[in-house]
Each structure stands twice: as C-alpha cells, then as structure tokens.
PDB file of N, CA and C in Angstrom:
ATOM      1  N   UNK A   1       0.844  -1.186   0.000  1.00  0.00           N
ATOM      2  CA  UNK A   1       0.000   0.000   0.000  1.00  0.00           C
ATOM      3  C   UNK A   1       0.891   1.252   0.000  1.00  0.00           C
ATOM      4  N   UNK A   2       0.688   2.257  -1.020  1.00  0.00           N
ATOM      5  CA  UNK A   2       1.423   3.561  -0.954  1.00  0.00           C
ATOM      6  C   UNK A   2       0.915   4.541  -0.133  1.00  0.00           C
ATOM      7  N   UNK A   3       1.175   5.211   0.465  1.00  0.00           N
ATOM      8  CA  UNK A   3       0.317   6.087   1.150  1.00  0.00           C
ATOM      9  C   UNK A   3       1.129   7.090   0.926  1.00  0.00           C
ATOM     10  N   UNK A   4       2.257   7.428   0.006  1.00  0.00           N
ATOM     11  CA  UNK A   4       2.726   8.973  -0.227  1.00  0.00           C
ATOM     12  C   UNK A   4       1.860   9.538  -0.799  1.00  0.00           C
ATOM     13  N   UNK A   5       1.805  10.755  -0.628  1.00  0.00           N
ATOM     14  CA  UNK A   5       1.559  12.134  -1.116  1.00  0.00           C
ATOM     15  C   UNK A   5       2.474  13.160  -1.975  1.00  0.00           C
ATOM     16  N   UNK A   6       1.923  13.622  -2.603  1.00  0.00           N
ATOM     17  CA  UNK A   6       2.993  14.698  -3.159  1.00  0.00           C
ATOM     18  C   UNK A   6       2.423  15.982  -2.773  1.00  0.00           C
ATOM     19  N   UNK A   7       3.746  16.861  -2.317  1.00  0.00           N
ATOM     20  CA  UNK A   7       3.481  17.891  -1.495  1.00  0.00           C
ATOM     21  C   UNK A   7       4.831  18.959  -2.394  1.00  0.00           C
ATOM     22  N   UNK A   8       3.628  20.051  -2.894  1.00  0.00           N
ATOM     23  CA  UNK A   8       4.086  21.196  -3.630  1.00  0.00           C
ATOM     24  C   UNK A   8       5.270  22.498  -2.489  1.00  0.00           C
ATOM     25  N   UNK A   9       6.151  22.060  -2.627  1.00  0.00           N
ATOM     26  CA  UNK A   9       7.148  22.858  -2.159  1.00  0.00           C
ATOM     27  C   UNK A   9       7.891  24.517  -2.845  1.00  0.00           C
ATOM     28  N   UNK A  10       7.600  25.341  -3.147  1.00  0.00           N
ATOM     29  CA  UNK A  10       8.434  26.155  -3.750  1.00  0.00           C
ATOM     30  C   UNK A  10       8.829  25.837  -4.832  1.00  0.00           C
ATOM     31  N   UNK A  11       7.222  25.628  -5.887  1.00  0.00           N
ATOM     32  CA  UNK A  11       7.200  24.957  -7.192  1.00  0.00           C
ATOM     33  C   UNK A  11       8.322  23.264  -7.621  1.00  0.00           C
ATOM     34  N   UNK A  12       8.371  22.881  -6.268  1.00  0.00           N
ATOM     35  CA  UNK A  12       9.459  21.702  -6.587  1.00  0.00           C
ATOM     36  C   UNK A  12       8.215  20.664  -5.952  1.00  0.00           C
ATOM     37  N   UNK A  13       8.012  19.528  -6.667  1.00  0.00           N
ATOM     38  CA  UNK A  13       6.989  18.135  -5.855  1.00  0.00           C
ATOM     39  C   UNK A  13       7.710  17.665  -5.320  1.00  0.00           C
ATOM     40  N   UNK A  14       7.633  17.101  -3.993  1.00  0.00           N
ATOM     41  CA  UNK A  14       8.332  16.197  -3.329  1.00  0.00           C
ATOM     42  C   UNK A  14       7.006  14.878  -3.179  1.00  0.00           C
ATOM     43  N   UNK A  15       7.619  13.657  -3.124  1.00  0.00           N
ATOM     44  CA  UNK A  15       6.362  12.372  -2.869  1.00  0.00           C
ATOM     45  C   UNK A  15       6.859  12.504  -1.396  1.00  0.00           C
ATOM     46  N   UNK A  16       6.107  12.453  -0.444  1.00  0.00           N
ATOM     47  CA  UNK A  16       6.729  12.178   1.209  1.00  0.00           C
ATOM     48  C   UNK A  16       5.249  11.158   1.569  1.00  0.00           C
ATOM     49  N   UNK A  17       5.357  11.083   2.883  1.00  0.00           N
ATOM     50  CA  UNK A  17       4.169  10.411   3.947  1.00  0.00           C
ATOM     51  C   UNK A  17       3.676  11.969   4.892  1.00  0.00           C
ATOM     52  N   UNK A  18       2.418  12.200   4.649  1.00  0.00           N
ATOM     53  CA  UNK A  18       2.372  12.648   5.417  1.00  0.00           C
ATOM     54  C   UNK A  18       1.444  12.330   6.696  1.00  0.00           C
ATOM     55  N   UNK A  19       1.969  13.281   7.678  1.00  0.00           N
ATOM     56  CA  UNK A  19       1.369  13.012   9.294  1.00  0.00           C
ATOM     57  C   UNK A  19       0.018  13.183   9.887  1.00  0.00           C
ATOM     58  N   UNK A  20      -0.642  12.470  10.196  1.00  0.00           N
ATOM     59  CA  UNK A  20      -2.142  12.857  10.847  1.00  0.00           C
ATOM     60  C   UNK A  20      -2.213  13.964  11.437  1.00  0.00           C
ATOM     61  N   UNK A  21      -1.312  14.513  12.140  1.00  0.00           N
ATOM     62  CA  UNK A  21      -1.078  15.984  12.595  1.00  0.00           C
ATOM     63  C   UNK A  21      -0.627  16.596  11.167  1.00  0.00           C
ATOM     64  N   UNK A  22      -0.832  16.900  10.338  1.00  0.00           N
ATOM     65  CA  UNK A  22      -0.066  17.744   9.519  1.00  0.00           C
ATOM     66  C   UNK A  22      -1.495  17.849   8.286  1.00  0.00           C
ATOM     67  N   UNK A  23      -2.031  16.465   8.328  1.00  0.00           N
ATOM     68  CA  UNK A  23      -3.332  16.547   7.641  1.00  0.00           C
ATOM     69  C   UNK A  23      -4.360  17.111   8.129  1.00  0.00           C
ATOM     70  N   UNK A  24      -4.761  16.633   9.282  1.00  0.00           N
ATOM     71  CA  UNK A  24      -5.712  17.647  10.210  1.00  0.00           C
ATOM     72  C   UNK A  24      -5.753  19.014  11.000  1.00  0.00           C
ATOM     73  N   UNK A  25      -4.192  19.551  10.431  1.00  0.00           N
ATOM     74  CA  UNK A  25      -3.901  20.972  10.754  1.00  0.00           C
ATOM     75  C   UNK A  25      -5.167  22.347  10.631  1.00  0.00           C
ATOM     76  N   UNK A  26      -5.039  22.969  11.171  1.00  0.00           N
ATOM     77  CA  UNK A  26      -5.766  24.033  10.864  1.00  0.00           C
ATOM     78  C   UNK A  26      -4.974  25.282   9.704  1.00  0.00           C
ATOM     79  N   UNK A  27      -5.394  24.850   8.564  1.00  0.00           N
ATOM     80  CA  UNK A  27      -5.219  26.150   7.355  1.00  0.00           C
ATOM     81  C   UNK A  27      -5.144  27.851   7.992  1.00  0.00           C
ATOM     82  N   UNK A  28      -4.388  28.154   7.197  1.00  0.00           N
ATOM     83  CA  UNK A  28      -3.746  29.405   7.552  1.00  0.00           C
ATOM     84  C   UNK A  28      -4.929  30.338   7.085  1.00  0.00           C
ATOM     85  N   UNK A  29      -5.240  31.621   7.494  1.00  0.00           N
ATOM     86  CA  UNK A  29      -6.658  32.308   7.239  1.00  0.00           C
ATOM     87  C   UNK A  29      -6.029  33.920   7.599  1.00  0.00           C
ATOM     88  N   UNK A  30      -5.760  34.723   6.656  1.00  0.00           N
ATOM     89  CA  UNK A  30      -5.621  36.118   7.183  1.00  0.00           C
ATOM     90  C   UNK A  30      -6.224  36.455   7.940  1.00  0.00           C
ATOM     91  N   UNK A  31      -5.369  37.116   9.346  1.00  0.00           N
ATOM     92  CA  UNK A  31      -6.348  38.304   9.919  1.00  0.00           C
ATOM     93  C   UNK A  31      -7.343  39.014   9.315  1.00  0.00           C
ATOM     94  N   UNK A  32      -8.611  39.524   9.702  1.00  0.00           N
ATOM     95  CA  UNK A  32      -9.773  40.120   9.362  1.00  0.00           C
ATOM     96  C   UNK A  32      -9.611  41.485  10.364  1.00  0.00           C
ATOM     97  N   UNK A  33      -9.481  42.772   9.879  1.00  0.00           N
ATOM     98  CA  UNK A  33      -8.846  43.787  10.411  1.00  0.00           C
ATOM     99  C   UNK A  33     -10.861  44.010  10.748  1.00  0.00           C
ATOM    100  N   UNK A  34     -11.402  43.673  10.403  1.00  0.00           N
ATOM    101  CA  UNK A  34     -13.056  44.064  11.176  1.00  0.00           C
ATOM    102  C   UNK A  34     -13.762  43.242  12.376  1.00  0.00           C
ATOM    103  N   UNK A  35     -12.538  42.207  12.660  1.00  0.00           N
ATOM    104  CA  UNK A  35     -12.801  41.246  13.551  1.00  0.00           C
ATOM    105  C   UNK A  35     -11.739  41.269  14.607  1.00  0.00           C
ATOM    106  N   UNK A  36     -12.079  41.963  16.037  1.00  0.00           N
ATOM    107  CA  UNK A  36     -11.025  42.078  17.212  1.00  0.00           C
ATOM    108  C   UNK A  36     -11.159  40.842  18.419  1.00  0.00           C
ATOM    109  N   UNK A  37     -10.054  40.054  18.110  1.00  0.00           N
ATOM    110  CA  UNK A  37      -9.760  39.268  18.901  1.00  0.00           C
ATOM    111  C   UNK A  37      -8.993  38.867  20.125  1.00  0.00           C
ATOM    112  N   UNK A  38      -9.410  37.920  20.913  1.00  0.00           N
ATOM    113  CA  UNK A  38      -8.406  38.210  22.496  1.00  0.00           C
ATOM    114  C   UNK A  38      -7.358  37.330  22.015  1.00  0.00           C
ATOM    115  N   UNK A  39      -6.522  38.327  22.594  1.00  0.00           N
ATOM    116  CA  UNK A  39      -4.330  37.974  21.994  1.00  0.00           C
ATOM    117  C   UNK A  39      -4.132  37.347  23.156  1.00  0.00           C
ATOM    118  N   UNK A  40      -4.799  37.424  24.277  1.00  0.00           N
ATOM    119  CA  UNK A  40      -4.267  36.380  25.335  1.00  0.00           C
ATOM    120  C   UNK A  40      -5.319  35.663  26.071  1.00  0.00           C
ATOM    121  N   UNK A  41      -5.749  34.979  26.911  1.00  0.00           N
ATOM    122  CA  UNK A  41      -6.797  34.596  27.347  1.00  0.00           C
ATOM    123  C   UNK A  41      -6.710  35.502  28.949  1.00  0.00           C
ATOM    124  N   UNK A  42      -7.753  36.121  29.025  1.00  0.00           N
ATOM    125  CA  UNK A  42      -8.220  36.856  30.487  1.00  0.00           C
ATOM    126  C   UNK A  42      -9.521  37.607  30.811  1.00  0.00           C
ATOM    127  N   UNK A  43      -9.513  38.163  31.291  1.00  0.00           N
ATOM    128  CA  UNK A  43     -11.211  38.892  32.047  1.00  0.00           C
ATOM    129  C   UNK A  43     -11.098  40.255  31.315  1.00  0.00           C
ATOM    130  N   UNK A  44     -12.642  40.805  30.860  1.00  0.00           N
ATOM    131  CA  UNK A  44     -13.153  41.919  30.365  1.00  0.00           C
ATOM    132  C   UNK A  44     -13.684  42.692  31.660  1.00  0.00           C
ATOM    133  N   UNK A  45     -12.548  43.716  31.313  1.00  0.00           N
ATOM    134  CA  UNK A  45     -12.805  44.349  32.411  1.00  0.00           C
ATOM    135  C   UNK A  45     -13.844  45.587  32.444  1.00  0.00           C
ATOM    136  N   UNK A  46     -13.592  46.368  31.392  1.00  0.00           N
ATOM    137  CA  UNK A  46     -14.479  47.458  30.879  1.00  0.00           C
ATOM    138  C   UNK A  46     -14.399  47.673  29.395  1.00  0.00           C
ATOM    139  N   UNK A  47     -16.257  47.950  28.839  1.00  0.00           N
ATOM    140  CA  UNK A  47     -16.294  47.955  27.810  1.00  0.00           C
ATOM    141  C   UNK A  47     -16.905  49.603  27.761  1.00  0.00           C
ATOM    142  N   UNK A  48     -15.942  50.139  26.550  1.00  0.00           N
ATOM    143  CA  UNK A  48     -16.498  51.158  26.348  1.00  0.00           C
ATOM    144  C   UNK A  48     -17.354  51.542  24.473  1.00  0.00           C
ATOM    145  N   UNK A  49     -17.839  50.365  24.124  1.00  0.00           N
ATOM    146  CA  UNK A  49     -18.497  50.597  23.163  1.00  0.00           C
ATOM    147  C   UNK A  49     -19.735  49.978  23.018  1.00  0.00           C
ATOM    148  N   UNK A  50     -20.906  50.341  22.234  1.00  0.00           N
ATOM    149  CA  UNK A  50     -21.467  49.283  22.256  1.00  0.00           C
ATOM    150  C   UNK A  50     -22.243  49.440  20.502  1.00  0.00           C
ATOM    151  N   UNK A  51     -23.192  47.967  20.661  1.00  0.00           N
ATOM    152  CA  UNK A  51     -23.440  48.189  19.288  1.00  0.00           C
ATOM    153  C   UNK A  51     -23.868  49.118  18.526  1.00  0.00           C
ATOM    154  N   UNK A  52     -23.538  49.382  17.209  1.00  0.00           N
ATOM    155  CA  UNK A  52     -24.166  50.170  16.223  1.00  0.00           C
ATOM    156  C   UNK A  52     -23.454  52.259  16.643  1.00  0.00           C
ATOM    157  N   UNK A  53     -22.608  51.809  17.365  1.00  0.00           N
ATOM    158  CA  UNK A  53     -21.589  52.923  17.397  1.00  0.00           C
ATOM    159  C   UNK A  53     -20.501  53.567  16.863  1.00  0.00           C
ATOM    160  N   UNK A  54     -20.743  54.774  16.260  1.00  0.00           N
ATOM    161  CA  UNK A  54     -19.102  54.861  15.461  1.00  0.00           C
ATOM    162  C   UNK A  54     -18.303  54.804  16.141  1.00  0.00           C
ATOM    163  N   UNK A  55     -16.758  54.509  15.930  1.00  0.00           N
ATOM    164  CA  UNK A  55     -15.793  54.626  16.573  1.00  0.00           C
ATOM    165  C   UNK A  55     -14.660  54.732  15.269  1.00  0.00           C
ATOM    166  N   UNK A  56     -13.531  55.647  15.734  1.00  0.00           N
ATOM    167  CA  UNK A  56     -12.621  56.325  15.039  1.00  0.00           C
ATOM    168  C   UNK A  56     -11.093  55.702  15.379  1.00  0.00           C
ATOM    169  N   UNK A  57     -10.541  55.196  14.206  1.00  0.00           N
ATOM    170  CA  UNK A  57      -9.065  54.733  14.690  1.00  0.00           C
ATOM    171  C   UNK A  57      -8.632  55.635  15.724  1.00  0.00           C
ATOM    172  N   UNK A  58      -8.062  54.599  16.904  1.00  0.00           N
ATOM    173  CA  UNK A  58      -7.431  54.851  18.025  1.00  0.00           C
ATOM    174  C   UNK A  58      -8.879  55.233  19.251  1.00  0.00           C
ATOM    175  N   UNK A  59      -9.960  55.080  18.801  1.00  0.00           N
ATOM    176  CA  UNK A  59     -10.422  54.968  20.143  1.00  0.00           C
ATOM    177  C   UNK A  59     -10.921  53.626  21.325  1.00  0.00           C
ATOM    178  N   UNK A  60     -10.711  54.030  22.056  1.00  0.00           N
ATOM    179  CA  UNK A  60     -10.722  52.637  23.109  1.00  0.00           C
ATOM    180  C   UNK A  60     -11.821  51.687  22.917  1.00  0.00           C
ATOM    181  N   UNK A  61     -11.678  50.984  22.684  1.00  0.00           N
ATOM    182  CA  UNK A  61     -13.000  49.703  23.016  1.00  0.00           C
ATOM    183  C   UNK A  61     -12.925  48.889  24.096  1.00  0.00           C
ATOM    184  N   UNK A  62     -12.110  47.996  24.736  1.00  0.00           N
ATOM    185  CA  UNK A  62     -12.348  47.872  26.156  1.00  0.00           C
ATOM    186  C   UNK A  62     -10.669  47.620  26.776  1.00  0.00           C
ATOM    187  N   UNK A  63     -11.230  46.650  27.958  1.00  0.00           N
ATOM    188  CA  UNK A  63     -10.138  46.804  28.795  1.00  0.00           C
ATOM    189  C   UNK A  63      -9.973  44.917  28.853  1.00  0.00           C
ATOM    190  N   UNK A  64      -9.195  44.549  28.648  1.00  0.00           N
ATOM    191  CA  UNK A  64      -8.632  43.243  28.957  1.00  0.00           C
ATOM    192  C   UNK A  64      -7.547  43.370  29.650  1.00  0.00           C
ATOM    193  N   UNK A  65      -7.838  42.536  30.849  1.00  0.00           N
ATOM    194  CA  UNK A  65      -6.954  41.936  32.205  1.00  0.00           C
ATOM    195  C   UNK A  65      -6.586  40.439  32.069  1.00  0.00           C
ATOM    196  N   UNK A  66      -4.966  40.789  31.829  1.00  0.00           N
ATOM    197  CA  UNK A  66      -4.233  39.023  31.684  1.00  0.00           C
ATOM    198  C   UNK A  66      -3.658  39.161  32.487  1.00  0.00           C
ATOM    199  N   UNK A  67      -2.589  38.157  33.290  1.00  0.00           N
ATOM    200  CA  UNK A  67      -1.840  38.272  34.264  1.00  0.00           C
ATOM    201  C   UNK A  67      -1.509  39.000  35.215  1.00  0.00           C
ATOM    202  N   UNK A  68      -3.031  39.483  35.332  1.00  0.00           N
ATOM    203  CA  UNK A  68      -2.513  41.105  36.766  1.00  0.00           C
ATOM    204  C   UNK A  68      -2.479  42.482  35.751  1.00  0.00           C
ATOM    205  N   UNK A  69      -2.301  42.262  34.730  1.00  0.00           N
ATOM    206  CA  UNK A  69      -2.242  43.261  33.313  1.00  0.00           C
ATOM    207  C   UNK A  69      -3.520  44.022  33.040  1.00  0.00           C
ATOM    208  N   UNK A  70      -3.791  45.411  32.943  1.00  0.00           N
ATOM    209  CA  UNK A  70      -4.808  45.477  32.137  1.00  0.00           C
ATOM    210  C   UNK A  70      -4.503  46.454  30.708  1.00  0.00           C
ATOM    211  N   UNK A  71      -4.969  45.341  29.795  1.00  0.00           N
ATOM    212  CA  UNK A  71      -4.127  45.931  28.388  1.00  0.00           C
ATOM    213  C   UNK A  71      -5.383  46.367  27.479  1.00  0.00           C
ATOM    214  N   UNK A  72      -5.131  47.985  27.725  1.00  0.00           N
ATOM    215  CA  UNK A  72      -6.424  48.841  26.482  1.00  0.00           C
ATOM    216  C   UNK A  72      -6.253  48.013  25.475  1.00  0.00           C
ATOM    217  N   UNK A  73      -7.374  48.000  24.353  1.00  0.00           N
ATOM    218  CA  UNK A  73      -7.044  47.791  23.161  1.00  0.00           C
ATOM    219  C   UNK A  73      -8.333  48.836  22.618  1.00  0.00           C
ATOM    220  N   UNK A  74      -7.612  48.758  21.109  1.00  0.00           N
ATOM    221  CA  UNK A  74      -7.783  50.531  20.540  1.00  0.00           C
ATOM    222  C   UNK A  74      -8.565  50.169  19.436  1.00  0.00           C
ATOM    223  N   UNK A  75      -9.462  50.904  18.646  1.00  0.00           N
ATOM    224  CA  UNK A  75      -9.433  49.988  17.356  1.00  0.00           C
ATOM    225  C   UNK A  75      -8.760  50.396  16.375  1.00  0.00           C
ATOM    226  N   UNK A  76      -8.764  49.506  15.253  1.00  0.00           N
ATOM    227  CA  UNK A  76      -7.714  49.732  14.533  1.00  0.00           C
ATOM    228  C   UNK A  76      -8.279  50.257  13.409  1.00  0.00           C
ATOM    229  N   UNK A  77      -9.202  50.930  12.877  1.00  0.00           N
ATOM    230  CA  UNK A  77     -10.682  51.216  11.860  1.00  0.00           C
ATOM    231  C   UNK A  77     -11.175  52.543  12.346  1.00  0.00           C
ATOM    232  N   UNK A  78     -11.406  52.853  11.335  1.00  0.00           N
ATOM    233  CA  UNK A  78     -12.590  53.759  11.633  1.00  0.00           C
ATOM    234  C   UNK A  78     -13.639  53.115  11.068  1.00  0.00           C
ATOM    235  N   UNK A  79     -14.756  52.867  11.938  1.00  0.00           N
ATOM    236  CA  UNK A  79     -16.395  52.279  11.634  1.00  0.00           C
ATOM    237  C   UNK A  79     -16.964  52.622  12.447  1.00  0.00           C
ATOM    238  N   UNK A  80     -18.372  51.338  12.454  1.00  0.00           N
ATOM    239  CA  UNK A  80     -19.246  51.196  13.328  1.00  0.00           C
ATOM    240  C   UNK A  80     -18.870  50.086  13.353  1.00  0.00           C
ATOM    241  N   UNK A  81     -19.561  50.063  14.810  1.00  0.00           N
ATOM    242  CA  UNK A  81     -19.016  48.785  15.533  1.00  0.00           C
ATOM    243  C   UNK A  81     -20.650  48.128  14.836  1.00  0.00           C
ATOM    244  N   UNK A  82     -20.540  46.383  14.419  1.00  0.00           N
ATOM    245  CA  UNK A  82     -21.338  45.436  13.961  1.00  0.00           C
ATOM    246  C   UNK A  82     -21.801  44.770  15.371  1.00  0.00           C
ATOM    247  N   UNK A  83     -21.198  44.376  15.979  1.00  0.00           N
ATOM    248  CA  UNK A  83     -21.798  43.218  17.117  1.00  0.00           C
ATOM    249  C   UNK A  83     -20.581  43.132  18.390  1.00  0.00           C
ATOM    250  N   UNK A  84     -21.109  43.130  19.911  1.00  0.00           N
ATOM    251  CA  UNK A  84     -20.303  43.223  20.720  1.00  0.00           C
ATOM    252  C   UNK A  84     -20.530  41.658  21.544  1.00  0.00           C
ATOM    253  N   UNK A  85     -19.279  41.116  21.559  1.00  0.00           N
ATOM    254  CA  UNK A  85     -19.555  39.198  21.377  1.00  0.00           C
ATOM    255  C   UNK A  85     -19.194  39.073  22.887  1.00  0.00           C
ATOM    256  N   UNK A  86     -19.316  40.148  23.840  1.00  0.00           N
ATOM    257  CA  UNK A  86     -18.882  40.232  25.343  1.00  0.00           C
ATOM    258  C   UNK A  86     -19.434  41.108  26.622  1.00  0.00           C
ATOM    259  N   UNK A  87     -19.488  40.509  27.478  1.00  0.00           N
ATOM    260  CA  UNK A  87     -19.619  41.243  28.435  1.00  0.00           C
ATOM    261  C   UNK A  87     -18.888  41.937  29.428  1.00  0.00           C
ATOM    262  N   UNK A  88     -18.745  42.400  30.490  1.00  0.00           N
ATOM    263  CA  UNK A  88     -18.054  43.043  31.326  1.00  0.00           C
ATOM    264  C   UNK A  88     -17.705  41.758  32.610  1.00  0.00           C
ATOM    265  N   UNK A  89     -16.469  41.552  32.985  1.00  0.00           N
ATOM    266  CA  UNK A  89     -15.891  40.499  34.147  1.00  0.00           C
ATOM    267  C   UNK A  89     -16.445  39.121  33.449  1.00  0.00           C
ATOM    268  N   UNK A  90     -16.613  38.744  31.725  1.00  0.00           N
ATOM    269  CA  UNK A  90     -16.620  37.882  31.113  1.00  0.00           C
ATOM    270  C   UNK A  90     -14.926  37.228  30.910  1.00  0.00           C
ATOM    271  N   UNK A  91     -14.696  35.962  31.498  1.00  0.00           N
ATOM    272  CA  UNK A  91     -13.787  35.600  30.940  1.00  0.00           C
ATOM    273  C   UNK A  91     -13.833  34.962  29.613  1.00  0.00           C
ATOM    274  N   UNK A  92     -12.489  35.375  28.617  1.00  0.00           N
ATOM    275  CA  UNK A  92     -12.382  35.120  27.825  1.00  0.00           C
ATOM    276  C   UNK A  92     -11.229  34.031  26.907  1.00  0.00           C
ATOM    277  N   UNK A  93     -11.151  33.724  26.053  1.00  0.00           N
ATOM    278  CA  UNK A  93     -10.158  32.820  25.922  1.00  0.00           C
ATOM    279  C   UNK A  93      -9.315  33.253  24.627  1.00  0.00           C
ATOM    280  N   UNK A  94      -8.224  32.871  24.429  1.00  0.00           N
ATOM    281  CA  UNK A  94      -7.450  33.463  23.552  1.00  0.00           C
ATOM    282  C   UNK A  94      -8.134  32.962  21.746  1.00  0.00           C
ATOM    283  N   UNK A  95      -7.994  34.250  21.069  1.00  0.00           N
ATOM    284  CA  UNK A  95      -8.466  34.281  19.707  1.00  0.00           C
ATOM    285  C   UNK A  95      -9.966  34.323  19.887  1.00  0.00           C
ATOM    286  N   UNK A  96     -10.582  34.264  20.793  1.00  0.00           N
ATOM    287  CA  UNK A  96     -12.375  34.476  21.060  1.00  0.00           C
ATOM    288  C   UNK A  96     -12.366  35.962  20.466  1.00  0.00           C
ATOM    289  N   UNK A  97     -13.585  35.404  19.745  1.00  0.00           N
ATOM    290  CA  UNK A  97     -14.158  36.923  18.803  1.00  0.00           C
ATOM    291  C   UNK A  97     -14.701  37.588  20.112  1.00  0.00           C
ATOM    292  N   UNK A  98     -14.208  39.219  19.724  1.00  0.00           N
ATOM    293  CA  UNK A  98     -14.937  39.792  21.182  1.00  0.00           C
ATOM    294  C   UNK A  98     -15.775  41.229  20.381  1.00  0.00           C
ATOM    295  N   UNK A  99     -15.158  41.748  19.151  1.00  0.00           N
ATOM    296  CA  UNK A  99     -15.572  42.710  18.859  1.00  0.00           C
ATOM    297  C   UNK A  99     -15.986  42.504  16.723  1.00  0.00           C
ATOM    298  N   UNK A 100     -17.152  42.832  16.359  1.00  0.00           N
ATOM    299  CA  UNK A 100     -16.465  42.828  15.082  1.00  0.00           C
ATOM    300  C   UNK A 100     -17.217  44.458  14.921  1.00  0.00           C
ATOM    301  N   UNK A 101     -16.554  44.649  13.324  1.00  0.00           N
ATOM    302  CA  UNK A 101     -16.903  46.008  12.663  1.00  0.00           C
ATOM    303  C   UNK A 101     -17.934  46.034  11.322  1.00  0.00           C
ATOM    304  N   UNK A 102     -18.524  46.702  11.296  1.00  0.00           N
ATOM    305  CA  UNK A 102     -19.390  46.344   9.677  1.00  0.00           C
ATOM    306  C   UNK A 102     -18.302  46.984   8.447  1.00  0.00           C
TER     307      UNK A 102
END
C-alpha cells in the first residue's frame, strides 16, 4: 500500500508520507482587520463601546486583564461597531471573537 503524497514545495513536488497531525492541521486564514480578537486569554474588564456605534481609529474599546495586566485595546478602523460578542468580568479565551466592525 502507498500512502505517499505529493506535497508542492516552492514549485518543486516532493512524494513524502504525510502526518495525521499535519493533515488535520488548521489552514492558515488572514487576519480580518473588522474582527477584534483576544491575543491572550483573560477577564473583560471594561467595555467602552457598544453596538451600532461609530468609533474612530485609536479609540478605546475595552479593557482586557491578563496576568494582573490590564491591556487597552484601541481599534484599529474607523467604523461602526457590527456586534459586541462580550460582556463586562466575562472571561475570555485566547483568539475568542470579542468585537467585530461592519
């Protein structure tokens, strides 16, 4: 039984085996600059936006507390905010959608 694969390298084929970890990987997906996500896992401490609000690059949207930390985050857009995916002293987990933008 063959079970190689050919796997496109920098326009060169290689035949290899590949790994159940390597097949069931999760695909690479650009950041979505309208979708603000938690960079670390911790508690929402204060939210200062809510839905259907403009907000202007660099103004605050809330407060996330990691390790004793509490780290503003800003947005990075000028919009309206689409949907607020959080509450206040909600813990959260890392890459959890917390904010998106229309």
């Amino acid at each position: 039984m063959n079970d190689r694969k050919k796997l496109n390298i920098d326009y060169t084929v290689y035949e290899t085996f590949l790994t159940k970890k390597f097949v069931n990987r999760k695909m690479y997906a650009p950041a979505d600059p309208k979708k603000i996500t938690a960079f670390i896992p911790g508690s929402i401490r204060e939210i200062y936006v809510r839905k259907g609000q403009k907000v202007k690059e660099g103004d605050p949207l809330f407060i996330l507390e990691a390790m004793k930390m509490r780290n503003s985050v800003y947005s990075p857009l000028n919009g309206k905010i689409k949907e607020v995916h959080m509450v206040s002293e909600q813990k959260v987990a890392k890459n959890q959608l917390l904010i998106e933008f229309e």
